[in-house]
C-alpha atoms as a PDB file:
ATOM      1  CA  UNK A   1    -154.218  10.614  -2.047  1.00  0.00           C
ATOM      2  CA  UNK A   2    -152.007  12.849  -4.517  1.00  0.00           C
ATOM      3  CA  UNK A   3    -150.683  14.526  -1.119  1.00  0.00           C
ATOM      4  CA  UNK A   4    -149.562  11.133   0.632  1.00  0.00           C
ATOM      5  CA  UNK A   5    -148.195  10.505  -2.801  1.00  0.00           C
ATOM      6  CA  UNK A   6    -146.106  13.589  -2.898  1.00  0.00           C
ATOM      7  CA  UNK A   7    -144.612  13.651   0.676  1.00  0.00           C
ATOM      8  CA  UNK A   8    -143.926   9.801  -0.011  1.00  0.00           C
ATOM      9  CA  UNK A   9    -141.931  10.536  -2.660  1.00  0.00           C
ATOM     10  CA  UNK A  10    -140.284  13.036  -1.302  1.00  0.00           C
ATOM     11  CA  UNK A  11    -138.932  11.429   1.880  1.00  0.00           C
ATOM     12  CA  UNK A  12    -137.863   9.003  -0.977  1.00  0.00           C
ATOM     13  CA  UNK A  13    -135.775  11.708  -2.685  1.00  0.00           C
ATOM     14  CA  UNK A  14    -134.423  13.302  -0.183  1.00  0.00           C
ATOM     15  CA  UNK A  15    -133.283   9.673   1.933  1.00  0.00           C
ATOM     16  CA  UNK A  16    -131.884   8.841  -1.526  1.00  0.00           C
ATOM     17  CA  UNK A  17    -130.069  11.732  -2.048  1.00  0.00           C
ATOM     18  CA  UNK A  18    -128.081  11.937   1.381  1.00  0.00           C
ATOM     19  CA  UNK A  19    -127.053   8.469   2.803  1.00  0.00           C
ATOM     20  CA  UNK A  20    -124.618   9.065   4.554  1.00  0.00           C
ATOM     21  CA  UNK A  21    -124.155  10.154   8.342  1.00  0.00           C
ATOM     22  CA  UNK A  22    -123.668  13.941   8.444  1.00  0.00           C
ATOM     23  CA  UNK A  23    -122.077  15.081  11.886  1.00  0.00           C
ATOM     24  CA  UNK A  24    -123.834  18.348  13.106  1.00  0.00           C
ATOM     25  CA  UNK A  25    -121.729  20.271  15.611  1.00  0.00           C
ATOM     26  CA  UNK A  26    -121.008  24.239  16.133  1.00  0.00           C
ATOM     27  CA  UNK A  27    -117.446  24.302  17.615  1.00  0.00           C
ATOM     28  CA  UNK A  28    -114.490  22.306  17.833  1.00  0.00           C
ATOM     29  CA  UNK A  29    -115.044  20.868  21.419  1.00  0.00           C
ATOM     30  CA  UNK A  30    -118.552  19.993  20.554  1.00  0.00           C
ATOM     31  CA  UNK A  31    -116.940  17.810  17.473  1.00  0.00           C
ATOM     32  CA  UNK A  32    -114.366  16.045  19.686  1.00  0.00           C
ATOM     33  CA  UNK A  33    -117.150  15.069  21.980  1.00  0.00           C
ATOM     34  CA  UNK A  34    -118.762  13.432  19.509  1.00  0.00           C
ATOM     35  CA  UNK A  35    -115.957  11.775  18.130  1.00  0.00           C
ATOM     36  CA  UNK A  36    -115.368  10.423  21.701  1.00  0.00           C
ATOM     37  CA  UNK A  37    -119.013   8.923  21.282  1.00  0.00           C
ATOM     38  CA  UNK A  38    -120.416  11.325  23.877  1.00  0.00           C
ATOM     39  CA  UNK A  39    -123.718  11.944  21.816  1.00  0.00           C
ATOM     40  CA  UNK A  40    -124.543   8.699  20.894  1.00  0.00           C
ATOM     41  CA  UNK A  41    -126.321   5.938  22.854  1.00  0.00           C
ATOM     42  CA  UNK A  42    -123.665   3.247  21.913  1.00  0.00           C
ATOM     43  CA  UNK A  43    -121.107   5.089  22.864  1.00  0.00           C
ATOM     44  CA  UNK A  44    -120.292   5.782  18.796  1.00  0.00           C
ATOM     45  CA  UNK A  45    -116.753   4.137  19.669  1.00  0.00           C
ATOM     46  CA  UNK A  46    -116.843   1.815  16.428  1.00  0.00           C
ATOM     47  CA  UNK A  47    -118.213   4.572  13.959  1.00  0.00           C
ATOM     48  CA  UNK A  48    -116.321   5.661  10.828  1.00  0.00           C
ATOM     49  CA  UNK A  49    -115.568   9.261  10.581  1.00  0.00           C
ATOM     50  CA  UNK A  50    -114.163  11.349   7.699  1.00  0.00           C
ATOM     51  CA  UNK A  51    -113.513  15.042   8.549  1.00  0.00           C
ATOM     52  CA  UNK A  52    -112.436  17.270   5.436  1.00  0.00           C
ATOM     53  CA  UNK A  53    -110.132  20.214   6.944  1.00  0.00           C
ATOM     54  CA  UNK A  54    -110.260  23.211   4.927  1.00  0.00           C
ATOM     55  CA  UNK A  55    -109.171  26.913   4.329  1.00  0.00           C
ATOM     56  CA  UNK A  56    -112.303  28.754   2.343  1.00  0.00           C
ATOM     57  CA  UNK A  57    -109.753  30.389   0.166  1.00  0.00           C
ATOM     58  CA  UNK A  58    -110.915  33.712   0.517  1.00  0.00           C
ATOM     59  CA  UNK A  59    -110.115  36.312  -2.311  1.00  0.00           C
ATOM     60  CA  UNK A  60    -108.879  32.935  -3.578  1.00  0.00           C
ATOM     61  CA  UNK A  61    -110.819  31.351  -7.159  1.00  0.00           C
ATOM     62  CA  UNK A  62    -108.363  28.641  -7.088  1.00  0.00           C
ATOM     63  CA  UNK A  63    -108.287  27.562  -3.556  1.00  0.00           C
ATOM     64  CA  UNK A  64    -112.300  27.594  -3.522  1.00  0.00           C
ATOM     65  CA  UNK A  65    -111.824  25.736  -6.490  1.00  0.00           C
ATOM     66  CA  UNK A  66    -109.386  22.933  -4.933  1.00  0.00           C
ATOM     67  CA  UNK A  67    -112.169  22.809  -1.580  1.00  0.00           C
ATOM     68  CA  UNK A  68    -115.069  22.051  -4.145  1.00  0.00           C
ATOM     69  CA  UNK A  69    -112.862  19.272  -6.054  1.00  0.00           C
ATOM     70  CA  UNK A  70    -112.115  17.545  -2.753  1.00  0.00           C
ATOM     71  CA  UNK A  71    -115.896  17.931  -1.806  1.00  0.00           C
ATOM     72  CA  UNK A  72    -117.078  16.220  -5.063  1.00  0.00           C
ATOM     73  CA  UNK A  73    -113.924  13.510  -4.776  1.00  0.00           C
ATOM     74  CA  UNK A  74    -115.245  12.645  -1.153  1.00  0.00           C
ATOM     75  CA  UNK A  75    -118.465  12.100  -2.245  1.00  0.00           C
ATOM     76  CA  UNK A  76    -118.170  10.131  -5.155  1.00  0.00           C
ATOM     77  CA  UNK A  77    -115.338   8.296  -3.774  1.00  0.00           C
ATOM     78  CA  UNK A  78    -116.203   7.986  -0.091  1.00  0.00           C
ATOM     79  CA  UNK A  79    -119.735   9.229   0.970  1.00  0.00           C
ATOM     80  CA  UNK A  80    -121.363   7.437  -1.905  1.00  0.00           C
ATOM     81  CA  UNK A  81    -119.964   3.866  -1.857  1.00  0.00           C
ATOM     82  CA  UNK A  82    -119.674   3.668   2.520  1.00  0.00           C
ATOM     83  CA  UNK A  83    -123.359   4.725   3.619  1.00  0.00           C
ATOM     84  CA  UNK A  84    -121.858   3.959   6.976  1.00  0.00           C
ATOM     85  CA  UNK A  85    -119.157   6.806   7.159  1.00  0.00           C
ATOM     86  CA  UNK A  86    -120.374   9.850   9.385  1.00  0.00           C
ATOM     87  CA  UNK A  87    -118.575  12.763   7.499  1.00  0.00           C
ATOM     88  CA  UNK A  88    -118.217  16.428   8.299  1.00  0.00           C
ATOM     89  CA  UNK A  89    -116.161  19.570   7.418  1.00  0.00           C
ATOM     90  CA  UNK A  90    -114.196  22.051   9.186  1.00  0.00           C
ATOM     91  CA  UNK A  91    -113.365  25.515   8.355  1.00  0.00           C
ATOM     92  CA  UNK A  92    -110.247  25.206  10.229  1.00  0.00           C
ATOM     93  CA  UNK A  93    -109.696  29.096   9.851  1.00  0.00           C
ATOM     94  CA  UNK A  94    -113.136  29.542  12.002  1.00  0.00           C
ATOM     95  CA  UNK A  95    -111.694  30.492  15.824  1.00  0.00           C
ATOM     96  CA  UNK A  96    -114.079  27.965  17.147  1.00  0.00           C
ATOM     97  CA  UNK A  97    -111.654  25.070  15.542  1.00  0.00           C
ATOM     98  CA  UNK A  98    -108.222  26.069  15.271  1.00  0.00           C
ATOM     99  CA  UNK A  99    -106.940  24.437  18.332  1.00  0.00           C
ATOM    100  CA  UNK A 100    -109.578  21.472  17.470  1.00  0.00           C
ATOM    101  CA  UNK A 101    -107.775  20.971  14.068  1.00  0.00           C
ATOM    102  CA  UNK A 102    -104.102  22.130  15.095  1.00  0.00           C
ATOM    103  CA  UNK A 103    -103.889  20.843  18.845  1.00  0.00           C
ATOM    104  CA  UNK A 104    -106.374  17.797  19.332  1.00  0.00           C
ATOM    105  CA  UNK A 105    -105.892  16.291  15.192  1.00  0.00           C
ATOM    106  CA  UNK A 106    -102.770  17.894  14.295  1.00  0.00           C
ATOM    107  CA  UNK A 107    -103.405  19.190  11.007  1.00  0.00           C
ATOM    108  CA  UNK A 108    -100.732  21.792   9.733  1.00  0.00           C
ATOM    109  CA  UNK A 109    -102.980  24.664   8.587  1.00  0.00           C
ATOM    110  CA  UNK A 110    -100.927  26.287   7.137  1.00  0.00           C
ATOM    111  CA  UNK A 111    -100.893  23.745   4.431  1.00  0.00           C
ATOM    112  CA  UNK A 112    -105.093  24.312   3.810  1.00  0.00           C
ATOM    113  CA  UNK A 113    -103.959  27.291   1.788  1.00  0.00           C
ATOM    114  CA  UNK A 114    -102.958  25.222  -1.149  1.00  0.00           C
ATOM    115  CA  UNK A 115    -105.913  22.014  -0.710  1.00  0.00           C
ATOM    116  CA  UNK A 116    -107.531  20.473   1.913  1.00  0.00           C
ATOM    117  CA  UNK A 117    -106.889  17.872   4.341  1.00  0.00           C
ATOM    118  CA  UNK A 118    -108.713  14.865   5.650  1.00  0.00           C
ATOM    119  CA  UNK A 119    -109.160  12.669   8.630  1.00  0.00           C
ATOM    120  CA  UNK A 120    -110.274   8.809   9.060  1.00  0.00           C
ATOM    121  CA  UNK A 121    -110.969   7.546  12.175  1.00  0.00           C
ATOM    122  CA  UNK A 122    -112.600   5.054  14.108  1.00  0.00           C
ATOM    123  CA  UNK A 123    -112.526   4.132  17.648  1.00  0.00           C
ATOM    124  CA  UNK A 124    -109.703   6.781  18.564  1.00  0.00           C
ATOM    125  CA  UNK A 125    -106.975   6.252  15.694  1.00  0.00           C
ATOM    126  CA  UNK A 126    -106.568   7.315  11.864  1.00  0.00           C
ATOM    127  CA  UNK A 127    -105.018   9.181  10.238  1.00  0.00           C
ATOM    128  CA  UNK A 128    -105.278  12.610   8.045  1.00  0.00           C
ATOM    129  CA  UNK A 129    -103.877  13.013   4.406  1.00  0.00           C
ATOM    130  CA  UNK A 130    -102.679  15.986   3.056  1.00  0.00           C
ATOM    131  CA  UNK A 131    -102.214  16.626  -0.704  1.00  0.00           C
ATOM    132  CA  UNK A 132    -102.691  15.467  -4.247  1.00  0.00           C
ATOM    133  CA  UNK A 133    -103.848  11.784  -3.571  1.00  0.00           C
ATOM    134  CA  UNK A 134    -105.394  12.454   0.164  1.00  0.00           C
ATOM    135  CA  UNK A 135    -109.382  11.567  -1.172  1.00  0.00           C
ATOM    136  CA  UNK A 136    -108.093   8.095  -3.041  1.00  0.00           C
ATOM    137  CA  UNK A 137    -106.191   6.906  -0.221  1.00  0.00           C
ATOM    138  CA  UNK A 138    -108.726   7.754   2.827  1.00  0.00           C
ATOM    139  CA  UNK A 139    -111.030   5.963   0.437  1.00  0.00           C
ATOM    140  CA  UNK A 140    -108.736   2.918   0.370  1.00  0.00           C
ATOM    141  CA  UNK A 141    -108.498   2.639   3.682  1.00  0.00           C
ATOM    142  CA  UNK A 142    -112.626   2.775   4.440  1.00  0.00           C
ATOM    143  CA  UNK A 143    -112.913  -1.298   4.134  1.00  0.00           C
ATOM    144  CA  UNK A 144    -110.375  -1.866   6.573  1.00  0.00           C
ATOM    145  CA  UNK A 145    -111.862   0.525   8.901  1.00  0.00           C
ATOM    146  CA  UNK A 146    -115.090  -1.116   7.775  1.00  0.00           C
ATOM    147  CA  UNK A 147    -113.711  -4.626   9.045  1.00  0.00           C
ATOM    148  CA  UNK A 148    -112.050  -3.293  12.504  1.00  0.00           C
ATOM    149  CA  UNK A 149    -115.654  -1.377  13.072  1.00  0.00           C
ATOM    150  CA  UNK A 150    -117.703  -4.845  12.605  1.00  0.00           C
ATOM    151  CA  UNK A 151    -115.360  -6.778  14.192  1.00  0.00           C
ATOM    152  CA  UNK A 152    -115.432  -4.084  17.359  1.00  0.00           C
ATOM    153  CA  UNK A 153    -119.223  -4.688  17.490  1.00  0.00           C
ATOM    154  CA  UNK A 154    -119.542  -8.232  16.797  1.00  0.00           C
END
């Protein structure tokens, strides 16, 4: 009994802990297909995403710093009050993402070396934010993307 006790409360924790959608891929083209809805059953065309573009700031305190205030802003701000949102980041430095992040999104990298950027889409279009207020106003647009999504599917 203690054992069905203890892996019952853990599946609680750890379901509890992480609600939100993480997006597993291992290279830019993988991560478009999915965002074209190629891995999912319902074609994933009326999912939220939220992709945080980064530089990992290394040799860098400060930039590392910046990456791990965005990460904590998302979550609090984002991840935490939309279960719904399937989120992700990208080391946009890694070869395996440059032209992902550059070509196909259209992030300016070059501007990762002083904070991150981010990404909200849905059903092909968003938009990514760059700089000082980018976390507060991705998260203010998440109910309207919300809306369009349940619309889309209703």
């Amino acid at each position: 009994k203690f054992l069905i006790c203890a892996v019952l409360l853990l599946a609680f924790m750890t379901t509890s802990v992480h609600s939100w959608n993480k997006i597993e891929h291992a290279n830019g083209k993988e991560l478009l297909h999915i965002l074209e809805g190629g891995y999912y059953q319902d074609g994933g065309l009326h999912r939220i995403y939220v992709i945080l573009f980064y530089n990992p700031g290394v040799g860098s305190d400060n930039l590392r710093a910046k990456n791990d205030e965005y990460r904590a802003a998302v979550k609090a701000q984002i991840l935490d009050r939309w279960p719904n949102v399937h989120y992700t980041e990208v080391d946009a430095t890694n070869a395996d993402y440059v032209r992902f992040a550059e070509d196909v999104i259209g992030v300016n990298t070059a501007e990762l070396i002083h904070a991150p950027s981010i990404l909200i889409m849905e059903y092909g279009q968003g938009v990514w934010i760059h700089g000082p207020e980018a976390v507060s106003r991705i998260a203010r647009y998440v109910p309207a993307y919300e809306e369009r999504a349940r619309h889309a599917r209703s």
